[in-house]
PDB file of N, CA and C in Angstrom:
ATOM      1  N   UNK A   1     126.823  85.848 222.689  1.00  0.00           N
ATOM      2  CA  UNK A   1     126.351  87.204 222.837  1.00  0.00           C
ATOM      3  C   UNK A   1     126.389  87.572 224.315  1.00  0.00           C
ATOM      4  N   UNK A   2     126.993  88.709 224.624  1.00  0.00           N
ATOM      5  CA  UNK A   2     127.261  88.878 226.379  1.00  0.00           C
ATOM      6  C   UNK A   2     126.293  90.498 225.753  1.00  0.00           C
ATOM      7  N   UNK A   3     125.357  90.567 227.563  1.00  0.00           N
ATOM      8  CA  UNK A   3     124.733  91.835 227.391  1.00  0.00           C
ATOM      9  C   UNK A   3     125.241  93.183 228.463  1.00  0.00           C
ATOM     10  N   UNK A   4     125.581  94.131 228.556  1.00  0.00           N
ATOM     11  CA  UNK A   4     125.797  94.828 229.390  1.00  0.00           C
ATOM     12  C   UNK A   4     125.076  95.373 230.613  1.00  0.00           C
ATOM     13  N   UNK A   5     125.260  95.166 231.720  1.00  0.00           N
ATOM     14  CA  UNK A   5     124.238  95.821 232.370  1.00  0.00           C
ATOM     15  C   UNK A   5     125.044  96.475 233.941  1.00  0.00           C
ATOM     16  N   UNK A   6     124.229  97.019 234.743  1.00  0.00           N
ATOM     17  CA  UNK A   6     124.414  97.762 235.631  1.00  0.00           C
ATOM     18  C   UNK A   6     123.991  97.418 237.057  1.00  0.00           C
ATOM     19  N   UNK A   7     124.344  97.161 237.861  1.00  0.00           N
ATOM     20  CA  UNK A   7     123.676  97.160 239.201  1.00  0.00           C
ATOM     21  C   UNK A   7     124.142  97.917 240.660  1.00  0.00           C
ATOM     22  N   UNK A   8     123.477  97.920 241.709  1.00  0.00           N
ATOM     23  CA  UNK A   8     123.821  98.947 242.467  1.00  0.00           C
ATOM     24  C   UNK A   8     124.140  98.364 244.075  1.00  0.00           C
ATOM     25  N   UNK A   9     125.457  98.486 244.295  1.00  0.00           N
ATOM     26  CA  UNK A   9     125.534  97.986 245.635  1.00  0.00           C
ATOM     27  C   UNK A   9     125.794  98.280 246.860  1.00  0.00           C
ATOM     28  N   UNK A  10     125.294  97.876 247.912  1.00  0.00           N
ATOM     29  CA  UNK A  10     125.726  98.880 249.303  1.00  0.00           C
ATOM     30  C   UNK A  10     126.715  98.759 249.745  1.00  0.00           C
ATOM     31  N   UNK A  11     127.260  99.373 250.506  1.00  0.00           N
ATOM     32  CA  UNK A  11     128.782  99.380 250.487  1.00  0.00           C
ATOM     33  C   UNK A  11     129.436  97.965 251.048  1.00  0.00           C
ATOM     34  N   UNK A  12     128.723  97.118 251.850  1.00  0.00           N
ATOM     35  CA  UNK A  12     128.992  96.089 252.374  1.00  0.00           C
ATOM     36  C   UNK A  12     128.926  94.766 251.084  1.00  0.00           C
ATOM     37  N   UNK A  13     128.363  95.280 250.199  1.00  0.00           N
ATOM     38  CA  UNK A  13     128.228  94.048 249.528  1.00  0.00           C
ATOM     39  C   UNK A  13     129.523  94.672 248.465  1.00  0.00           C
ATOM     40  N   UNK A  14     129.321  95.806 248.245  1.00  0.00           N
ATOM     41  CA  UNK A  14     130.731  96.457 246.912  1.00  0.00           C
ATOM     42  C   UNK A  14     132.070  95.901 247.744  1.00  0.00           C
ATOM     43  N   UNK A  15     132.122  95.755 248.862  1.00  0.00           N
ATOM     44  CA  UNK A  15     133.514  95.484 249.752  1.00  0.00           C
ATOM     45  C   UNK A  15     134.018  94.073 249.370  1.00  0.00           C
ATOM     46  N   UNK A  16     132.753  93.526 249.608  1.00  0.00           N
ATOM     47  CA  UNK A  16     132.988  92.023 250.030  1.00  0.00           C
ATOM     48  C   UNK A  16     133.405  90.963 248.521  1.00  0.00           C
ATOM     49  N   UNK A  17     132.484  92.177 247.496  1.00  0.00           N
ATOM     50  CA  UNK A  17     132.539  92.062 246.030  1.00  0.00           C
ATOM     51  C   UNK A  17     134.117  92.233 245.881  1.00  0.00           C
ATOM     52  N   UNK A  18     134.937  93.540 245.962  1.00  0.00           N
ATOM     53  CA  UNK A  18     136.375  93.766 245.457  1.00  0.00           C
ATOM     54  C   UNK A  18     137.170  92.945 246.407  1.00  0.00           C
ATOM     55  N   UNK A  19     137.043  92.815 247.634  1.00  0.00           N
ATOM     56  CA  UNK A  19     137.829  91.803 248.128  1.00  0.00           C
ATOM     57  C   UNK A  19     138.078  90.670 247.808  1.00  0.00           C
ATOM     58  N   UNK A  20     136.854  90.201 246.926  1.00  0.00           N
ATOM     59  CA  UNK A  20     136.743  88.423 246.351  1.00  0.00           C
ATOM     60  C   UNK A  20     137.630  88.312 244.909  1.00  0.00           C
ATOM     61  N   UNK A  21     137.290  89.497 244.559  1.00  0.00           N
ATOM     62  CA  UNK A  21     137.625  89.745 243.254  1.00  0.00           C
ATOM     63  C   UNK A  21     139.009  90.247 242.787  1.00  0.00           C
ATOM     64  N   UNK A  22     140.060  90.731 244.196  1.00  0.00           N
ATOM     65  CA  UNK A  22     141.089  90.590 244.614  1.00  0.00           C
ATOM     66  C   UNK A  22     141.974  89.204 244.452  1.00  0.00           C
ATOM     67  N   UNK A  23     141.308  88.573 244.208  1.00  0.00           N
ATOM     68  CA  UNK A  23     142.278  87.038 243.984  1.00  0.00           C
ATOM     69  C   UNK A  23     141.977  86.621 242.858  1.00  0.00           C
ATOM     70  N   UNK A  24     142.288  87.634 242.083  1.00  0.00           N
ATOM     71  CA  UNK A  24     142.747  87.144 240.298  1.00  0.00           C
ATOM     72  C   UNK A  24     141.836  87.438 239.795  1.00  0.00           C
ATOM     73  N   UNK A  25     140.504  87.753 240.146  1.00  0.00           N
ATOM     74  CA  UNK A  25     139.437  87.955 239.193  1.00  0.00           C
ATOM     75  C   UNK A  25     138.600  89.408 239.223  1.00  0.00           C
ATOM     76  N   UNK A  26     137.995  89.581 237.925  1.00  0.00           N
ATOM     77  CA  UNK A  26     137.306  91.184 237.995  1.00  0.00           C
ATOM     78  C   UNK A  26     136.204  90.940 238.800  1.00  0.00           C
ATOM     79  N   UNK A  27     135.456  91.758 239.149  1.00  0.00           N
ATOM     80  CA  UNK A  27     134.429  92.067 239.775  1.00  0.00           C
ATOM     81  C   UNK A  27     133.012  90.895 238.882  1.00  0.00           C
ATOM     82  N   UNK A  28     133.172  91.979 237.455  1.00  0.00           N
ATOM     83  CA  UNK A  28     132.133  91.218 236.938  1.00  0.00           C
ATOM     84  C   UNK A  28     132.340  89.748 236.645  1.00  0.00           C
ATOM     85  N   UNK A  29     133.946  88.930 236.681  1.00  0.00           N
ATOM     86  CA  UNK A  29     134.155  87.462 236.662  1.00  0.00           C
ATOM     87  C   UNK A  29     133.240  87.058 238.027  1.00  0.00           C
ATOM     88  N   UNK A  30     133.874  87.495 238.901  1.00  0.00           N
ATOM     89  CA  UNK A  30     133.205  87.141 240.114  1.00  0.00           C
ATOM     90  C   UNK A  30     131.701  86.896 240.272  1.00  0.00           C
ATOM     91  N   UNK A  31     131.396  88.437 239.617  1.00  0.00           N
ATOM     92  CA  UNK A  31     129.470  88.107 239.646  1.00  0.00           C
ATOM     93  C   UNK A  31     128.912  86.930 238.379  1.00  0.00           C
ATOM     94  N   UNK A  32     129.832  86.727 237.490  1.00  0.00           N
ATOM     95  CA  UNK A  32     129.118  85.958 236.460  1.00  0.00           C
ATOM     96  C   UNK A  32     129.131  84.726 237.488  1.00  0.00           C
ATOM     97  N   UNK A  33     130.313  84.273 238.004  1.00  0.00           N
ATOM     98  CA  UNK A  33     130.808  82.949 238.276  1.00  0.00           C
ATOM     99  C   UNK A  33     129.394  82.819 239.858  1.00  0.00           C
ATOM    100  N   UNK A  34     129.455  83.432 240.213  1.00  0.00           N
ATOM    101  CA  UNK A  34     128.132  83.516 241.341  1.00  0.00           C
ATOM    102  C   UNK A  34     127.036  83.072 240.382  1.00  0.00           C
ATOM    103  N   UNK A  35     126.443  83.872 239.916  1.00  0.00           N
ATOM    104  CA  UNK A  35     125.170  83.694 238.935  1.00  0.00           C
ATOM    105  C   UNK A  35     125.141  82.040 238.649  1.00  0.00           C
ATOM    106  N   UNK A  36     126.337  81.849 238.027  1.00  0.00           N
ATOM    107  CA  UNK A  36     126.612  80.705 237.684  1.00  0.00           C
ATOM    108  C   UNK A  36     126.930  78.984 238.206  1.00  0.00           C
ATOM    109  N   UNK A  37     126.916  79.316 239.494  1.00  0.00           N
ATOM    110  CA  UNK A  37     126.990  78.249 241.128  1.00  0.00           C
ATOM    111  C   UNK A  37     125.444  78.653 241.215  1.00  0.00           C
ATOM    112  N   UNK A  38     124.608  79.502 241.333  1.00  0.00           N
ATOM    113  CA  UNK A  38     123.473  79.664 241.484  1.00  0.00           C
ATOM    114  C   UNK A  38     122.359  78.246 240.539  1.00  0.00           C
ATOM    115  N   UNK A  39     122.823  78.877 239.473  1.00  0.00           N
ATOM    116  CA  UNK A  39     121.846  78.753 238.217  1.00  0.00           C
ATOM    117  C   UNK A  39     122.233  77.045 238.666  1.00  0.00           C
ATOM    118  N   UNK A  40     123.519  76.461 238.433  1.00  0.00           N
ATOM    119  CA  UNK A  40     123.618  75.245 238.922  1.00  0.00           C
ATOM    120  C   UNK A  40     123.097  74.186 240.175  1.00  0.00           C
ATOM    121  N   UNK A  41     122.724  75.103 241.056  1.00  0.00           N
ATOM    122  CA  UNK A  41     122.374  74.814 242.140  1.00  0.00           C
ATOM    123  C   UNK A  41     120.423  74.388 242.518  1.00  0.00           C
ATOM    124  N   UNK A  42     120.403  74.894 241.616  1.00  0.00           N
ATOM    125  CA  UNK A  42     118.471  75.111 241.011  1.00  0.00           C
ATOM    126  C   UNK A  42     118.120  73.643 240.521  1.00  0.00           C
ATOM    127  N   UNK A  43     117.100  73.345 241.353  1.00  0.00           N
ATOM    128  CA  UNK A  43     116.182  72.345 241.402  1.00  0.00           C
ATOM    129  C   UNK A  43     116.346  72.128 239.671  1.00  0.00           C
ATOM    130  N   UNK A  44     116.584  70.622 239.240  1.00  0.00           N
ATOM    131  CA  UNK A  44     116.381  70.115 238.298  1.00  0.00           C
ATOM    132  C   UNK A  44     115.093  70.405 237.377  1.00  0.00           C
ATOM    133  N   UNK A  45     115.086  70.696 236.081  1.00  0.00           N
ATOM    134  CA  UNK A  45     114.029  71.256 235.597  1.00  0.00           C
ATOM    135  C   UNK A  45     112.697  70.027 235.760  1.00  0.00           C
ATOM    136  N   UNK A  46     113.069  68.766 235.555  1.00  0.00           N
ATOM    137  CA  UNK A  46     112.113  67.822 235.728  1.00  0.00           C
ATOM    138  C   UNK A  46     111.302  67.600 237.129  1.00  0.00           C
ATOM    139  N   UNK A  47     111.596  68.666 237.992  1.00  0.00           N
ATOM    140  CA  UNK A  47     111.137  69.454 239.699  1.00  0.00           C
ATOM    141  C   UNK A  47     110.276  70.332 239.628  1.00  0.00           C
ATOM    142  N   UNK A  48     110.291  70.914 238.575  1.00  0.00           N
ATOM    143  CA  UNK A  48     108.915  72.372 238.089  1.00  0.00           C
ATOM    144  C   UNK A  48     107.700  71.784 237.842  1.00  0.00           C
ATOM    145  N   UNK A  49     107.030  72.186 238.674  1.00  0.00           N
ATOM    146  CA  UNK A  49     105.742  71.467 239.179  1.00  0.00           C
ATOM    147  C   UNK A  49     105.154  71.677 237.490  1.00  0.00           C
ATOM    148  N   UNK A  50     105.289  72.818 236.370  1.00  0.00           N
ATOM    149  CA  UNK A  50     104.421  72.667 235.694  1.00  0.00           C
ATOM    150  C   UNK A  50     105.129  71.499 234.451  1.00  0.00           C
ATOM    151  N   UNK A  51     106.173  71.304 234.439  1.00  0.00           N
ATOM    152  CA  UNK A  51     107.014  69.965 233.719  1.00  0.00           C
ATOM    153  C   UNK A  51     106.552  68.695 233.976  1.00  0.00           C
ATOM    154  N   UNK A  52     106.204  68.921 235.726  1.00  0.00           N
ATOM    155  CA  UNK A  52     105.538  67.739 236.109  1.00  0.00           C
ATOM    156  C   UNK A  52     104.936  67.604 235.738  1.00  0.00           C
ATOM    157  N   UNK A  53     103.353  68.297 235.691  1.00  0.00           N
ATOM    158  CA  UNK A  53     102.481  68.359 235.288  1.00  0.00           C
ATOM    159  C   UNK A  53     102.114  67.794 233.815  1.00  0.00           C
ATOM    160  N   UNK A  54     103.029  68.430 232.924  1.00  0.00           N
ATOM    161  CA  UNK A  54     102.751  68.089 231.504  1.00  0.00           C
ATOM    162  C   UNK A  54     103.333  66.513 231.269  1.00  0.00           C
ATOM    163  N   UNK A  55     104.097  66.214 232.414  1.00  0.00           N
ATOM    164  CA  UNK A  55     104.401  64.678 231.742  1.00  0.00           C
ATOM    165  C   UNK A  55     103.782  63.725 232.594  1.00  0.00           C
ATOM    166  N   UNK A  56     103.296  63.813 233.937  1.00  0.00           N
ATOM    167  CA  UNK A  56     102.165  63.339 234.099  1.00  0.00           C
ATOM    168  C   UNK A  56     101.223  62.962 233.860  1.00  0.00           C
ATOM    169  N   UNK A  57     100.451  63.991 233.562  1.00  0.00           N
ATOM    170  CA  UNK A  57      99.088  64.670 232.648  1.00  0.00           C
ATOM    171  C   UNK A  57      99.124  65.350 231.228  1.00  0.00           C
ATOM    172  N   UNK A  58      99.501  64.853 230.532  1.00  0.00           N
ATOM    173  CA  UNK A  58     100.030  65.424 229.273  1.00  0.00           C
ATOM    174  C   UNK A  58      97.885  66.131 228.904  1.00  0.00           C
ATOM    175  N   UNK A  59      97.846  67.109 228.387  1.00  0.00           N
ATOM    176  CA  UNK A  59      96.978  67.620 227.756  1.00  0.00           C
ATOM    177  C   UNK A  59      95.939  66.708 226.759  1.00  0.00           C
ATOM    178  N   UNK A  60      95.338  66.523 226.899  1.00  0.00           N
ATOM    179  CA  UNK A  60      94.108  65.827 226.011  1.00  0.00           C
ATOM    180  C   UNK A  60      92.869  66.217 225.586  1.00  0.00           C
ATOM    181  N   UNK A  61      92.166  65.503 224.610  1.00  0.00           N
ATOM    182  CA  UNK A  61      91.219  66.207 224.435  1.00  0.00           C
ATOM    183  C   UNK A  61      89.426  65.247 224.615  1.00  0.00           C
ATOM    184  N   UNK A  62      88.797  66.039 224.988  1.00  0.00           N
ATOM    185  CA  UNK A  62      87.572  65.258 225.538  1.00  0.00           C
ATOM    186  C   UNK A  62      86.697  66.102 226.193  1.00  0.00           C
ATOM    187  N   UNK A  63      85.607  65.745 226.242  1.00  0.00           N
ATOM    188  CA  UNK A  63      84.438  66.374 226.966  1.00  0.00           C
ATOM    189  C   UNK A  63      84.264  66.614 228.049  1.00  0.00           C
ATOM    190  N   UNK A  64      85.163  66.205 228.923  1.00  0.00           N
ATOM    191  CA  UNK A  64      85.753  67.038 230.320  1.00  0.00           C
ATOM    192  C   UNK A  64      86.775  67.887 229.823  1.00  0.00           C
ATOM    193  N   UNK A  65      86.638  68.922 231.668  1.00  0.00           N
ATOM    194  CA  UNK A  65      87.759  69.926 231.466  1.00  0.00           C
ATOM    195  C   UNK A  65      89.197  69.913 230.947  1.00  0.00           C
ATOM    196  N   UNK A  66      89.214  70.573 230.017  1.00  0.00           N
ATOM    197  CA  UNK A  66      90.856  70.431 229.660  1.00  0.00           C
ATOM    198  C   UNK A  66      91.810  70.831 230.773  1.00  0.00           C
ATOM    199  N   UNK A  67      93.100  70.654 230.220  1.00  0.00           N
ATOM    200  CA  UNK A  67      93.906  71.017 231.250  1.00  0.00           C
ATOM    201  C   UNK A  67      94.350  72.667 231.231  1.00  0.00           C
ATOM    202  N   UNK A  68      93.683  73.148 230.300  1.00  0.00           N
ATOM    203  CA  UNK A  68      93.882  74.820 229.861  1.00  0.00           C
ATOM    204  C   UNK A  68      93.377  75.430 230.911  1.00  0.00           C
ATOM    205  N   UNK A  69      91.624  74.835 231.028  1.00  0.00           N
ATOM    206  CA  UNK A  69      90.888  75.553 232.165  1.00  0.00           C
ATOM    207  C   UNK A  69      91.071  75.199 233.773  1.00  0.00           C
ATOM    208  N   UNK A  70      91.862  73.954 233.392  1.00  0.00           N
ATOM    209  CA  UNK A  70      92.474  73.398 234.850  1.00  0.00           C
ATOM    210  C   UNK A  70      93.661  73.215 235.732  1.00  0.00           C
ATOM    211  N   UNK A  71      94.487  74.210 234.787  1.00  0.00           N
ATOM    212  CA  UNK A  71      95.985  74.221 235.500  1.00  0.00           C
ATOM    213  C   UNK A  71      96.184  74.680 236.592  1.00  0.00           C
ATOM    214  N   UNK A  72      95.362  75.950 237.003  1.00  0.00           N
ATOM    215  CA  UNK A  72      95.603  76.374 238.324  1.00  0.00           C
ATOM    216  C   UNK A  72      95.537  75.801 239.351  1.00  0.00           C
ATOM    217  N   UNK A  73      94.291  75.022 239.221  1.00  0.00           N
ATOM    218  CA  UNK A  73      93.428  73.814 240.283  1.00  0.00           C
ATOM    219  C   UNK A  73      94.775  72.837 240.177  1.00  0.00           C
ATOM    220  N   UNK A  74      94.913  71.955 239.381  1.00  0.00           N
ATOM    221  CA  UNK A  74      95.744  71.248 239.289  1.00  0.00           C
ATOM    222  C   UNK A  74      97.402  71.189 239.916  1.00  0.00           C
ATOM    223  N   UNK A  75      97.775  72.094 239.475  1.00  0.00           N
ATOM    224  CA  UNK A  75      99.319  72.815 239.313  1.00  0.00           C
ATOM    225  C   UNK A  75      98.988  73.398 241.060  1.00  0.00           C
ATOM    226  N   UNK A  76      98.233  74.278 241.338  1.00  0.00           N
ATOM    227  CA  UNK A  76      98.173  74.899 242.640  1.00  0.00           C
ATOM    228  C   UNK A  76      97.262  74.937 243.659  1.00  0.00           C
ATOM    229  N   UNK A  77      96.788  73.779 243.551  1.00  0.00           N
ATOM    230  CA  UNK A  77      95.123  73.727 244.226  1.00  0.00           C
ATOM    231  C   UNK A  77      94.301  74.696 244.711  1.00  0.00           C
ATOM    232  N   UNK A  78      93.875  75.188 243.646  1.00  0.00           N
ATOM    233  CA  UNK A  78      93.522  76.928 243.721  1.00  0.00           C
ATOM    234  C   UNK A  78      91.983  76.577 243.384  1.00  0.00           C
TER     235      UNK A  78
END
């Protein structure tokens, strides 16, 4: 399923966009394939402090604080 959408660029970035996109590829190839070096580039999901968290500290149950009322503290020392 591909979704359609729209975005708006200043002229320095629309330039730099058709110039890239000048070597064989459309505009929107170009922006998927960006998105897509991005998305790859992103900290391993087992790096998300709250992933950590749950396999660390997996949730339990007991007469101390759960981890429901304690994620913030925990997760962000808040």
């Amino acid at each position: 399923m591909r979704h359609r959408t729209q975005l708006y660029l200043d002229h320095d970035q629309y330039r730099w966009l058709k110039r890239r996109a000048g070597r064989g590829q459309s505009m929107a190839e170009v922006v998927r394939d960006l998105i897509d070096e991005a998305r790859l580039r992103q900290d391993p999901p087992a790096e998300d402090p709250f992933i950590r968290y749950l396999f660390d500290d997996p949730p339990a149950e007991g007469p101390g604080d759960s981890s429901v009322t304690t994620i913030d503290n925990d997760l962000y020392g808040l």
